[in-house]
Protein backbone atom coordinates (compact mmCIF):
# COMPACT_ATOMS: atom_id res chain seq x y z
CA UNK A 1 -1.04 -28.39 5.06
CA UNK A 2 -0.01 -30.69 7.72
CA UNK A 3 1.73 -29.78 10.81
CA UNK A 4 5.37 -29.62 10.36
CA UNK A 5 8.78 -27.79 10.80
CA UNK A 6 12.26 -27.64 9.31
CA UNK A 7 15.41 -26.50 10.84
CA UNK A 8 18.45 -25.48 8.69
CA UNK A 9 22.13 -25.52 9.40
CA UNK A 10 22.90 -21.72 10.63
CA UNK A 11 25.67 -21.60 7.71
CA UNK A 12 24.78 -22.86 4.92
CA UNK A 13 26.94 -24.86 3.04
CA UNK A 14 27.07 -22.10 -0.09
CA UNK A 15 27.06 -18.55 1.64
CA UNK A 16 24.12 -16.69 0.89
CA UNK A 17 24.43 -13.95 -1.90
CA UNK A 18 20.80 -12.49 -1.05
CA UNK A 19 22.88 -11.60 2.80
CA UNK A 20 19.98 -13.75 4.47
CA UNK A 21 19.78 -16.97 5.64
CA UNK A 22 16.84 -19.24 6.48
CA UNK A 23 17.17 -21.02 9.42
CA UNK A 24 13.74 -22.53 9.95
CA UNK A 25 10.19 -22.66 8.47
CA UNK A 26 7.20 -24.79 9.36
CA UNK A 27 3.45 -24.24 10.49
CA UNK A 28 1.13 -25.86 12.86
CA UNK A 29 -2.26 -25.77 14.02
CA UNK A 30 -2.87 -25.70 17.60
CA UNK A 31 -6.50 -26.95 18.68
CA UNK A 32 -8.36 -25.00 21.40
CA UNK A 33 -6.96 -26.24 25.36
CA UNK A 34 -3.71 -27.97 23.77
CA UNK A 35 -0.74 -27.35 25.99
CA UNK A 36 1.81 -24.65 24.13
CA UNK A 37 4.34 -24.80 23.01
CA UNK A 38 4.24 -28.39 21.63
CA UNK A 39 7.53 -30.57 23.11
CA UNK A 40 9.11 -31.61 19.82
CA UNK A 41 10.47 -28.57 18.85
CA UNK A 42 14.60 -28.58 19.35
CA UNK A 43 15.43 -27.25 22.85
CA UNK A 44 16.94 -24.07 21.68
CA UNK A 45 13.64 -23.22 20.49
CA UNK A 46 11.54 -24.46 22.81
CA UNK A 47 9.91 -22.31 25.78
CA UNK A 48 6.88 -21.56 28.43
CA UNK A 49 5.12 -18.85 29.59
CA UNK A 50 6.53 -18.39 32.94
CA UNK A 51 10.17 -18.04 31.39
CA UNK A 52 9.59 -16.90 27.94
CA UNK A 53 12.49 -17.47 25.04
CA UNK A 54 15.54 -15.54 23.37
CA UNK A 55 16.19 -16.18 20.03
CA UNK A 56 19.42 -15.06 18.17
CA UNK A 57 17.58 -15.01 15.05
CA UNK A 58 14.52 -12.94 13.73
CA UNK A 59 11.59 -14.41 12.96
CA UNK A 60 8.30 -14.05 11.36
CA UNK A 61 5.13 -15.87 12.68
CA UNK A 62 1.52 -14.97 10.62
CA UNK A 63 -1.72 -16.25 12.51
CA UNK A 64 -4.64 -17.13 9.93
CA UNK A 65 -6.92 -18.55 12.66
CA UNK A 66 -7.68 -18.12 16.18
CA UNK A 67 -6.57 -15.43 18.60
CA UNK A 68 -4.11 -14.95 21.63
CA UNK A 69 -1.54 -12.77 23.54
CA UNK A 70 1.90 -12.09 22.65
CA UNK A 71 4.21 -10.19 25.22
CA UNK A 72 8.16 -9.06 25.16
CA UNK A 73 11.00 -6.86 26.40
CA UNK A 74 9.45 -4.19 24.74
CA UNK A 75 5.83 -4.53 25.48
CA UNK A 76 5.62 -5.36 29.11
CA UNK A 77 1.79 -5.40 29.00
CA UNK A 78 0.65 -8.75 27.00
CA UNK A 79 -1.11 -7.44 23.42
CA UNK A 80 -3.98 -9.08 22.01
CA UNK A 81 -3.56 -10.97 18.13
CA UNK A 82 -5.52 -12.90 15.64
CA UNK A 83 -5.90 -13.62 12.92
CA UNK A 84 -4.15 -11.58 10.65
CA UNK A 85 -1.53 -10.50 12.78
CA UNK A 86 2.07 -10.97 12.11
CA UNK A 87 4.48 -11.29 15.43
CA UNK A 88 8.33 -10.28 14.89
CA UNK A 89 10.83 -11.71 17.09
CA UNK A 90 14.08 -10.39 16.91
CA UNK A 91 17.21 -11.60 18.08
CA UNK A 92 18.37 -11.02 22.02
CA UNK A 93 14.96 -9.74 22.38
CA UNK A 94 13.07 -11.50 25.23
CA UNK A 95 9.38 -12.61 24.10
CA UNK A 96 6.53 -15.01 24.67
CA UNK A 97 3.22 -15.64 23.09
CA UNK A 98 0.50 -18.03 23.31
CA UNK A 99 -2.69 -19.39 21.79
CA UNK A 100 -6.18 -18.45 23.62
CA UNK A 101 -6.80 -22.00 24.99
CA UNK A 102 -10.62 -21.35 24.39
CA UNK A 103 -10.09 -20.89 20.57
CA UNK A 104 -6.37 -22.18 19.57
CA UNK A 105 -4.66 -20.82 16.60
CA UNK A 106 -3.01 -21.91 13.07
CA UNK A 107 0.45 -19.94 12.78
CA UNK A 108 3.08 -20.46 10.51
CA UNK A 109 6.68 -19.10 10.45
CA UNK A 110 9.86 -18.48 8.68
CA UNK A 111 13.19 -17.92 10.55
CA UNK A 112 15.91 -15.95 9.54
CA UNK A 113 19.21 -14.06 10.24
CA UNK A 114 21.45 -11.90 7.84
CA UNK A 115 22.69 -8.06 6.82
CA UNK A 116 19.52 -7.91 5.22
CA UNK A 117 16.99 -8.27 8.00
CA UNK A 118 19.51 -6.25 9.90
CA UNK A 119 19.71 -3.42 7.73
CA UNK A 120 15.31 -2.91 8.22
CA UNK A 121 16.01 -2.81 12.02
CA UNK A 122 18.96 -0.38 11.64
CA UNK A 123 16.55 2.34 8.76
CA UNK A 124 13.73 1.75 11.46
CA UNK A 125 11.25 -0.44 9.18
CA UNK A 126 11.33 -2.76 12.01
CA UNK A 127 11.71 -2.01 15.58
CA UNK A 128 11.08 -4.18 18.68
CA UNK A 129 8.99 -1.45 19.77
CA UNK A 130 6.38 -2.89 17.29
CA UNK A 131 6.33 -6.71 17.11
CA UNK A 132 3.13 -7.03 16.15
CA UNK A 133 1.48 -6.57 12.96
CA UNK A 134 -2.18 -6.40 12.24
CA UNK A 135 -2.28 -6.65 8.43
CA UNK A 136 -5.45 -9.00 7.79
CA UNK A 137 -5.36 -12.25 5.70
CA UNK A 138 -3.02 -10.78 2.79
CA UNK A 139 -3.13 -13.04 -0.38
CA UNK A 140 0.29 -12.40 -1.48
CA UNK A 141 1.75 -13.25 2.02
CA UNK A 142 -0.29 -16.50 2.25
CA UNK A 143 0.80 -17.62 -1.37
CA UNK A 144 4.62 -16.21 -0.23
CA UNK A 145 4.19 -19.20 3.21
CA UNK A 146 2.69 -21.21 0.89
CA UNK A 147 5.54 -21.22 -1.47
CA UNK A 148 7.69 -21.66 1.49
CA UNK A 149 6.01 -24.35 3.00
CA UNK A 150 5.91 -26.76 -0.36
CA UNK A 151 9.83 -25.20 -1.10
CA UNK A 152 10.48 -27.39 2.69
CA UNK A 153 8.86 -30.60 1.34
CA UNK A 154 11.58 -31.24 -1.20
CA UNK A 155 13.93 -31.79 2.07
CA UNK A 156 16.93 -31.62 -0.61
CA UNK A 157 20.09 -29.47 -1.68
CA UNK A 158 19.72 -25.90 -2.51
CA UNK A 159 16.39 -25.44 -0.54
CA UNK A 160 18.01 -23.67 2.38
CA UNK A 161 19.09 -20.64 -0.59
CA UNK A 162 15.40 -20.62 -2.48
CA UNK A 163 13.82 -20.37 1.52
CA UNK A 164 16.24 -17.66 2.22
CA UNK A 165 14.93 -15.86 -1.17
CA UNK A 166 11.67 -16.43 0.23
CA UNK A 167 12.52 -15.07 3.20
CA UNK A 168 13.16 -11.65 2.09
CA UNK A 169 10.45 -11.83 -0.02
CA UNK A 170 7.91 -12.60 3.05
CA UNK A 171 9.96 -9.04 4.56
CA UNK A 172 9.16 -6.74 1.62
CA UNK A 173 5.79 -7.95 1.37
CA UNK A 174 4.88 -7.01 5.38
CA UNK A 175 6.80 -3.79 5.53
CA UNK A 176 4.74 -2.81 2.34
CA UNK A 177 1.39 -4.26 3.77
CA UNK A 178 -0.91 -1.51 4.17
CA UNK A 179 -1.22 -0.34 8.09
CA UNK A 180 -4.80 1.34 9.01
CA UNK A 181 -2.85 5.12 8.14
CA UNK A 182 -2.52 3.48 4.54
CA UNK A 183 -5.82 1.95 4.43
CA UNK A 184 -7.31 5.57 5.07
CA UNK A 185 -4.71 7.52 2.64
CA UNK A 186 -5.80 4.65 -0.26
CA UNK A 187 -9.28 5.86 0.35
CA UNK A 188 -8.47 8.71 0.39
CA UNK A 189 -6.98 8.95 -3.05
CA UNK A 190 -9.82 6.97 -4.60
CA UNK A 191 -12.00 9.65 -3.84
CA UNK A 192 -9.77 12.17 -5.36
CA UNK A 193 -9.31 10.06 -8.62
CA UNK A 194 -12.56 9.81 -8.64
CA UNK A 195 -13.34 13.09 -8.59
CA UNK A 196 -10.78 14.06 -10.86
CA UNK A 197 -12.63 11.40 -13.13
CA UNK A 198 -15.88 13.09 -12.81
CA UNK A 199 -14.81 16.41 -13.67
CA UNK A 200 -12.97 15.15 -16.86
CA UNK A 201 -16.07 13.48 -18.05
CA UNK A 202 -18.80 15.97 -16.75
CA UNK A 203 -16.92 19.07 -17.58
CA UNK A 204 -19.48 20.64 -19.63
CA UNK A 205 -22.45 20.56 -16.79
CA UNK A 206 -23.06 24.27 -15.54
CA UNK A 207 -24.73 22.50 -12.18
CA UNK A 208 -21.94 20.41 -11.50
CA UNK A 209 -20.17 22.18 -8.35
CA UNK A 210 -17.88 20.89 -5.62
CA UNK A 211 -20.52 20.85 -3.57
CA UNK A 212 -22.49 18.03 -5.46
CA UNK A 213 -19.59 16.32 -6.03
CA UNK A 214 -18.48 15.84 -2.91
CA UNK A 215 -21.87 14.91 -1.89
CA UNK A 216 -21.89 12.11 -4.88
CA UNK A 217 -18.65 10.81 -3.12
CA UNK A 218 -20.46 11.02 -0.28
CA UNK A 219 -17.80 12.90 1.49
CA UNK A 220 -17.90 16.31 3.09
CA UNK A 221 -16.90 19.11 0.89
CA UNK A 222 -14.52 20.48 3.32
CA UNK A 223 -12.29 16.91 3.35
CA UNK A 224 -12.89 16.66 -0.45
CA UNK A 225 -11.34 20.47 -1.13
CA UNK A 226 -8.59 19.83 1.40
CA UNK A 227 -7.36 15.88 0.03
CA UNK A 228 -7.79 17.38 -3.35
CA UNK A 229 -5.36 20.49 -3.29
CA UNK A 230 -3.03 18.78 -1.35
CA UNK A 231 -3.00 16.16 -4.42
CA UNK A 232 -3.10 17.96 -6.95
CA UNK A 233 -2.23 21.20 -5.86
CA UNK A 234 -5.55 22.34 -7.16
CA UNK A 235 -8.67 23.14 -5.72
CA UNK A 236 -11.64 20.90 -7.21
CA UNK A 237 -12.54 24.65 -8.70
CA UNK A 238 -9.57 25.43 -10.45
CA UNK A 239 -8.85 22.02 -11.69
CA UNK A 240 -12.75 22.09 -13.36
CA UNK A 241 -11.65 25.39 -15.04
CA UNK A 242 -8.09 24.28 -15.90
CA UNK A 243 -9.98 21.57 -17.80
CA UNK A 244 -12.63 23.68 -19.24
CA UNK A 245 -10.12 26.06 -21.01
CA UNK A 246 -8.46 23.54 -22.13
CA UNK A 247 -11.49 22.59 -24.17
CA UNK A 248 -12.02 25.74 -24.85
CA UNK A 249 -8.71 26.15 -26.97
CA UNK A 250 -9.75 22.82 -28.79
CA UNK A 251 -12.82 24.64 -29.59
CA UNK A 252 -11.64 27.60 -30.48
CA UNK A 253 -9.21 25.59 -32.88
CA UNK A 254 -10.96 23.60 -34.53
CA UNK A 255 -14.70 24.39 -34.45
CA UNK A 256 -16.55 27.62 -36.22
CA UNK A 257 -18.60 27.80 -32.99
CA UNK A 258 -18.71 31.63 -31.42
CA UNK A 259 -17.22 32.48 -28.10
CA UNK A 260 -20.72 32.30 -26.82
CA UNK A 261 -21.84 28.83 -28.35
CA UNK A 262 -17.95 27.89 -26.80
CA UNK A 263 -18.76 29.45 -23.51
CA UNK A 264 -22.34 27.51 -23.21
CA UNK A 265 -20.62 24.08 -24.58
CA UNK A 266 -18.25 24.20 -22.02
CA UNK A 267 -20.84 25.09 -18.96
CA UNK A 268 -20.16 29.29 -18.36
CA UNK A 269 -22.91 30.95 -17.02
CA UNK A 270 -21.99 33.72 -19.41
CA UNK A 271 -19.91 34.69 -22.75
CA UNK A 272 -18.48 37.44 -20.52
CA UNK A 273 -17.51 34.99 -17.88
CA UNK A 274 -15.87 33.11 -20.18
CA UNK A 275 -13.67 35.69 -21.79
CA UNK A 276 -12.95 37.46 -18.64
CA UNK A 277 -11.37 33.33 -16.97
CA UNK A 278 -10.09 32.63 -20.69
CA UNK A 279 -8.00 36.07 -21.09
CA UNK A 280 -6.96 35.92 -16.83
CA UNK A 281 -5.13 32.96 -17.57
CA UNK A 282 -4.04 32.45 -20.79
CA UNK A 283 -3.08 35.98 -21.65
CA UNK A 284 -6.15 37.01 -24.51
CA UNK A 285 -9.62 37.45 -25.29
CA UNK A 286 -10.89 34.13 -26.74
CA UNK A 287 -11.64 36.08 -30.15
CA UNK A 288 -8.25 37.27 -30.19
CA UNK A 289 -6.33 33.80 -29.51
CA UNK A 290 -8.35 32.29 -32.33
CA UNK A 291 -7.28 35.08 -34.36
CA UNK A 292 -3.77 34.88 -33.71
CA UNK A 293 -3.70 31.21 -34.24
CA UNK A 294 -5.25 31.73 -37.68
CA UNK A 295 -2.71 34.18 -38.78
CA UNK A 296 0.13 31.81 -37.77
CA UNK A 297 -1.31 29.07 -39.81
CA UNK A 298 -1.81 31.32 -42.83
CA UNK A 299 1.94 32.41 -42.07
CA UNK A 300 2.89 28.60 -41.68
CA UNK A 301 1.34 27.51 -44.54
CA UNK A 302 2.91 30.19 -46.71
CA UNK A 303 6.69 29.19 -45.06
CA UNK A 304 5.70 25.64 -46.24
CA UNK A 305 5.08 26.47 -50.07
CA UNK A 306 8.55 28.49 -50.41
C-alpha cells in the first residue's frame, strides 16, 4: 500500500446510524532519519515535538514496523512502541509521538468521533491513562486497516458511512485483543482442557495421578490443582472419580461384569475401594444399584404390556 491519507467532512452528509463517524484514514511509511511529521498533512493535524497536538477527535494509529516514543497529558514520561503497538489519541488530550530516526516506522490510522467511541471512554474500556497498546501483529486488525484502506480508494459517495462501520469494527477488535493477563489466563485454560481431556480418555489407568499429569503438562502440580478447581470447581481428583463412577453406572447397566471386574476396568486399587467411593456418593453399594435398576426394568416392562 502506498502512502496516503483521506480526510472526511466532520458531518457527514447522511448522519451516521452506527453513532460514529470517520473523519480520516490513511497510512504511511516513514524511512529511518525522515523529518516527522511529514508537511502535507492539513494544518489542524499537523504538529512537532516541541509543541505536540490536540485533537478533538479520537484516533487509532497501529505500528507494523519500526519502533519509537509516544508521550501525552497522561504519561508525562515518553513510552517506548513498536511494532505491534496501537496508540489512542483522544480528543482535548495533549499528545505527541515520533518515529526512532535510526529505524523509522510504517503506521496506519483511522480517525473518528461519535456516542460510540464515547460511550468505551465513559464504561472505562478506554482511558487516557492507557494510550498505548501492545497487542502484536493481530491478523484480524491488519485485514480490518486493510479493508479500510482499499474502502478510501473508491474516493466516492457512501464511503465516509462503510469507514465509520469500519471504524467501530477496528474498536471491538482492540478492546478484545488479548493483553499479556489474557495471554497467560488462555494458557492457562489450555492446560486445564487438556487435562480434563486426559482424564476423560485415560480414565481407566490405576497409575495415572495428578501428579503425572501435571508433570505431562509440564506444569507444577500445585498451579495445575489450583487453575483446575477454580475451573471446574473440582479438584483434578474428584473430577477423575466423578468420571470413573460415571462409567461405573454404564457398567453396572449394561455389562454382566462383577463389581470387582467393574472396579479393575475402571482403575480401583480394590473392589472394596470401589464400593466404599460408589455407595459415598451415589447413595448404594454397587451390587445393590444394579439390583434396583433391574427390578425397575422388570417393573417397567410389566407397566408396558398392560
Amino acid at each position: 500500500m502506498k502512502n496516503y491519507f483521506l480526510y472526511l467532512p466532520d458531518a457527514p452528509v447522511v448522519p451516521s446510524p452506527w453513532q460514529c463517524t470517520a473523519t480520516s484514514v490513511g497510512c504511511e511509511r516513514v524511512p529511518p532519519h525522515s523529518p516527522y511529521p511529514p508537511r502535507h498533512h492539513p494544518i489542524d493535524h499537523h504538529f512537532d515535538w516541541e509543541k505536540g497536538r490536540i485533537l478533538s477527535a479520537y484516533q487509532l494509529i497501529y505500528l507494523t514496523e519500526g519502533q519509537g516514543r509516544f508521550e501525552s497529558d497522561f504519561t508525562p514520561k515518553a513510552q517506548r512502541v513498536e511494532a505491534g503497538s496501537v496508540m489512542v489519541l483522544f480528543p482535548g488530550v495533549w499528545h505527541r509521538y515520533a518515529p526512532d530516526p535510526q529505524t523509522g516506522w510504517a503506521e496506519q490510522w483511522v480517525e473518528c468521533r461519535g456516542a460510540a467511541f464515547d460511550r468505551t471512554v465513559e464504561a472505562g474500556l478506554l482511558t487516557p491513562q492507557r494510550p498505548v497498546w501492545r497487542v502484536g501483529l493481530l491478523p484480524d486488525l491488519l485485514q480490518g486497516f486493510e479493508r479500510c484502506h482499499a474502502l478510501a480508494q473508491r474516493r466516492s459517495t457512501g464511503v465516509q458511512a462503510l469507514l465509520s462501520t469500519m471504524g467501530l469494527h477496528l474498536l471491538s477488535v482492540l478492546l478484545s485483543a488479548p493483553s499479556p493477563a489474557r495471554q497467560a489466563q488462555r494458557s492457562t485454560d489450555e492446560k486445564v482442557w487438556q487435562a480434563q481431556g486426559l482424564l476423560a480418555r485415560r480414565y481407566h489407568e490405576r497409575s495415572l495421578t495428578v501428579e503425572r499429569l501435571a508433570k505431562e503438562l509440564h506444569v507444577s502440580y500445585s498451579s495445575l490443582r489450583q487453575a483446575f478447581k477454580a475451573r471446574t470447581g473440582l479438584s483434578p481428583k474428584q473430577y477423575l472419580l466423578q468420571i470413573r463412577l460415571q462409567k461405573a453406572q454404564d457398567f453396572l447397566a449394561n455389562t454382566p461384569n462383577s463389581v470387582g471386574e467393574v472396579a479393575e476396568l475402571l482403575g480401583f486399587d480394590s473392589a472394596f475401594h470401589f464400593s466404599k467411593q460408589f455407595k459415598d456418593r451415589v447413595g448404594s453399594a454397587p451390587q445393590a444399584w444394579r439390583k434396583r435398576l433391574t427390578e425397575q426394568r422388570v417393573q417397567n416392562g410389566k407397566s408396558e404390556k398392560v
